[in-house]
Protein backbone atom coordinates (compact mmCIF):
# COMPACT_ATOMS: atom_id res chain seq x y z
CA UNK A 1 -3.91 22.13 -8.18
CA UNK A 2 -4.46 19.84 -11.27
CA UNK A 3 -7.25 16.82 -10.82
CA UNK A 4 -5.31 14.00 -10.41
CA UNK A 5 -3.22 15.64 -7.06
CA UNK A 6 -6.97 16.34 -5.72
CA UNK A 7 -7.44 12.87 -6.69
CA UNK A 8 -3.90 11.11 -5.26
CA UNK A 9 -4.94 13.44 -1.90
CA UNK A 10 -8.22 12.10 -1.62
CA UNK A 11 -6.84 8.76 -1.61
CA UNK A 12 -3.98 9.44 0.77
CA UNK A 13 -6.76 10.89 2.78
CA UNK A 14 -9.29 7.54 2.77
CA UNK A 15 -6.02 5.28 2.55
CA UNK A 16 -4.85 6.86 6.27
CA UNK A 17 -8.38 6.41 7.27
CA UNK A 18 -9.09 3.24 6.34
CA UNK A 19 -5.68 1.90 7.65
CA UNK A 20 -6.09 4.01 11.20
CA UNK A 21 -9.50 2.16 11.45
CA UNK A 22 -8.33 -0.96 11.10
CA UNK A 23 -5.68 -0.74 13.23
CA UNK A 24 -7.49 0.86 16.10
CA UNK A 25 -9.69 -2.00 15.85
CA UNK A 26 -7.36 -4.56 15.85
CA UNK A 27 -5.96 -3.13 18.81
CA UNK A 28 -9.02 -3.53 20.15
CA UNK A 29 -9.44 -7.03 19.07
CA UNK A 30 -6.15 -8.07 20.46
CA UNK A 31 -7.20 -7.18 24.11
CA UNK A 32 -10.44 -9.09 23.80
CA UNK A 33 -8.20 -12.12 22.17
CA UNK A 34 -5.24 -12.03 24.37
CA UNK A 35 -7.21 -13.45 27.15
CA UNK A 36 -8.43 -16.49 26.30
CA UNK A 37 -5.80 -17.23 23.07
CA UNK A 38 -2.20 -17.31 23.68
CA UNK A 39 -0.74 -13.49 22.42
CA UNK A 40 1.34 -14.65 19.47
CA UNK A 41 -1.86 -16.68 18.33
CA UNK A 42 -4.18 -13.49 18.75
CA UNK A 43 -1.70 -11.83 17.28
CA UNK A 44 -1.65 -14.01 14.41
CA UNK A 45 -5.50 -14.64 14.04
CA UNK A 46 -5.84 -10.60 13.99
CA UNK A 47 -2.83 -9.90 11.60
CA UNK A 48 -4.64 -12.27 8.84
CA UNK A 49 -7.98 -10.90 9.60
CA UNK A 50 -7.25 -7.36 9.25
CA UNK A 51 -4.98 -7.35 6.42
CA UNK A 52 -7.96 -9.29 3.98
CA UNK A 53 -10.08 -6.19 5.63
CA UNK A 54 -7.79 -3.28 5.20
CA UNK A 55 -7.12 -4.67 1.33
CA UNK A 56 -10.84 -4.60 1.06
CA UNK A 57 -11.12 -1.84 2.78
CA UNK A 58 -8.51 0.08 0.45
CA UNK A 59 -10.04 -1.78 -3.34
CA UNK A 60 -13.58 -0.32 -2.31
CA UNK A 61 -12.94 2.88 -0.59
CA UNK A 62 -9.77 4.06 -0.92
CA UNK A 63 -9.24 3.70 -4.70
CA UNK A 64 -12.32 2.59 -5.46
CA UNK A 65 -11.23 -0.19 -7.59
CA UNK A 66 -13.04 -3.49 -9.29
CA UNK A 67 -10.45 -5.44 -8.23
CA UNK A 68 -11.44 -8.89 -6.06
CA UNK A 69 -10.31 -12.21 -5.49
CA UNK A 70 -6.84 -13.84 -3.58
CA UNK A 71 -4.32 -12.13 -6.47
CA UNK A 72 -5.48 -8.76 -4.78
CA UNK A 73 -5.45 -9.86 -1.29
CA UNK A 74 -1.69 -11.58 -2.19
CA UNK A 75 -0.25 -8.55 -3.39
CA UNK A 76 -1.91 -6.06 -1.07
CA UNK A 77 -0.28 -8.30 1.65
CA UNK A 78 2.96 -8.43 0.32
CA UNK A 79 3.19 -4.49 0.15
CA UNK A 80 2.18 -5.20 4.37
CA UNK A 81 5.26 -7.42 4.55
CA UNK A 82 7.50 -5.27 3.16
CA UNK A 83 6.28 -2.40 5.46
CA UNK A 84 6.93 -5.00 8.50
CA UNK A 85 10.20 -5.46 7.17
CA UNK A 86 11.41 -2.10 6.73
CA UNK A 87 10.00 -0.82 10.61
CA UNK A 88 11.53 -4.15 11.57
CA UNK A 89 15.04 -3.14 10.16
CA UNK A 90 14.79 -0.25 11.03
CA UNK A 91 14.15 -0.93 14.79
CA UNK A 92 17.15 -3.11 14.89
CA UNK A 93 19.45 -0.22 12.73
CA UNK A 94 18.33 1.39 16.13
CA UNK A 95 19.55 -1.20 18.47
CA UNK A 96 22.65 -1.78 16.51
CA UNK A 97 23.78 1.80 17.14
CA UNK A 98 22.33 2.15 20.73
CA UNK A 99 21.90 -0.23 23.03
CA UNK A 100 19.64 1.45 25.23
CA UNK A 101 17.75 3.88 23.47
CA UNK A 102 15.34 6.44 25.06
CA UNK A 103 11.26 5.52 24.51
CA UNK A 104 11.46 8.99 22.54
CA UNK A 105 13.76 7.96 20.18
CA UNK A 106 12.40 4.60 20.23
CA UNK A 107 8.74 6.15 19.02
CA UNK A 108 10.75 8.78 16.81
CA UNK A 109 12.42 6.04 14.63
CA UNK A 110 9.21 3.48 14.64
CA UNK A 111 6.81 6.07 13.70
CA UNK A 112 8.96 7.90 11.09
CA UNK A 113 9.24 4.16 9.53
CA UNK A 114 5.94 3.54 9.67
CA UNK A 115 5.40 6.75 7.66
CA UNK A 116 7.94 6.08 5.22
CA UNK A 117 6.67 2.60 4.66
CA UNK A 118 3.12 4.14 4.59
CA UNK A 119 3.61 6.25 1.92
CA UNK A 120 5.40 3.72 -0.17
CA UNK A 121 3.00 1.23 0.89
CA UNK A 122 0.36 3.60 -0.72
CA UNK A 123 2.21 4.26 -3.81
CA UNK A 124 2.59 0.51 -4.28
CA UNK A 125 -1.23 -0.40 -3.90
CA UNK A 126 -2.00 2.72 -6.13
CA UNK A 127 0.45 2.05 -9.15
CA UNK A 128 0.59 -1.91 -8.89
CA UNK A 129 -2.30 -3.76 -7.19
CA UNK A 130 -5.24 -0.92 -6.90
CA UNK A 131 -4.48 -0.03 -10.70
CA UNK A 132 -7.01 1.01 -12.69
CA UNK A 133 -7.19 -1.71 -16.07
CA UNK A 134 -5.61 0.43 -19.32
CA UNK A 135 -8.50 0.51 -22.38
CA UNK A 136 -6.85 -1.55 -25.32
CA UNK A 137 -6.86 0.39 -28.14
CA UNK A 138 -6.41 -0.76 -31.44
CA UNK A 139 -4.09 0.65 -33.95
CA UNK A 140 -5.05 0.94 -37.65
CA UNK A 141 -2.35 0.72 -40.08
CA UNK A 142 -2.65 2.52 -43.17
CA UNK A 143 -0.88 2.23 -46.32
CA UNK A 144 1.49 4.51 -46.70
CA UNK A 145 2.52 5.56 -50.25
CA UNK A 146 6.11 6.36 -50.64
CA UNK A 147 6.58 8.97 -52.61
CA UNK A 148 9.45 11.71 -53.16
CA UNK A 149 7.23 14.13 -50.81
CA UNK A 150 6.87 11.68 -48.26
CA UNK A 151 10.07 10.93 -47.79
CA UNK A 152 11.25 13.97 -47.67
CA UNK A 153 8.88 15.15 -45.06
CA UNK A 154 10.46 12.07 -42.92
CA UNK A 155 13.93 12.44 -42.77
């Protein structure tokens, strides 16, 4: 196995982590909010809170990057949104085709979206926000003399 699979694993690995952690905990905090907050307000309140987390969560320990700032935290939430979207759609691809579906193939069809959209979602913050910053290089040009030889050698 070459370096850079060891390397995508290990991320995969902390990325699962860091995301299962922050959603058990946001579980959490939605019981302790519910009560005194309205639910769609708790809801809200802990959706903002542990997205800006998670994204930190994911820059420092999951790929480890020197990335900071709103920019980050804008992006890394949009690849959230997205995810939403897709389980969303694919909830109501569900509904569209049976009414009435069993809780088994209610879980079967959320989770298998949410793993889909999890693995994208990964690929997303490891290609496009989470990035690591390419070294410029710089490019001499040198003169090149055109002779009979060279030209040659060319074509």
């Amino acid at each position: 196995m070459s370096s850079s699979v060891r390397t995508t694993l290990a991320s995969f690995a902390r990325f699962v982590a860091c995301g299962g952690s922050v959603g058990l905990a946001s579980s959490g905090a939605l019981i302790l909010l519910s009560g005194p907050v309205p639910l769609a307000v708790a809801n809200a309140i802990i959706t903002v809170v542990s997205t800006v987390l998670a994204s930190e969560l994911h820059a420092r320990l999951t790929f480890r990057s020197d990335r900071r700032g709103w920019r980050m935290h804008t992006q890394s939430a949009g690849t959230a949104a997205v995810s939403w979207a897709f389980t969303t759609v694919a909830m109501y691809v569900l509904y569209m085709f049976r009414a009435d579906p069993s809780v088994l193939t209610e879980q079967t069809v959320y989770l298998t979206a949410s793993a889909l959209a999890g693995v994208a979602r990964f690929a997303a913050l490891k290609l496009v926000v989470f990035r690591p910053a390419t070294p410029v290089t710089r490019t001499t040009h040198l003169p090149v003399s055109l002779t009979k030889s060279a030209l040659t050698v060319a074509a």
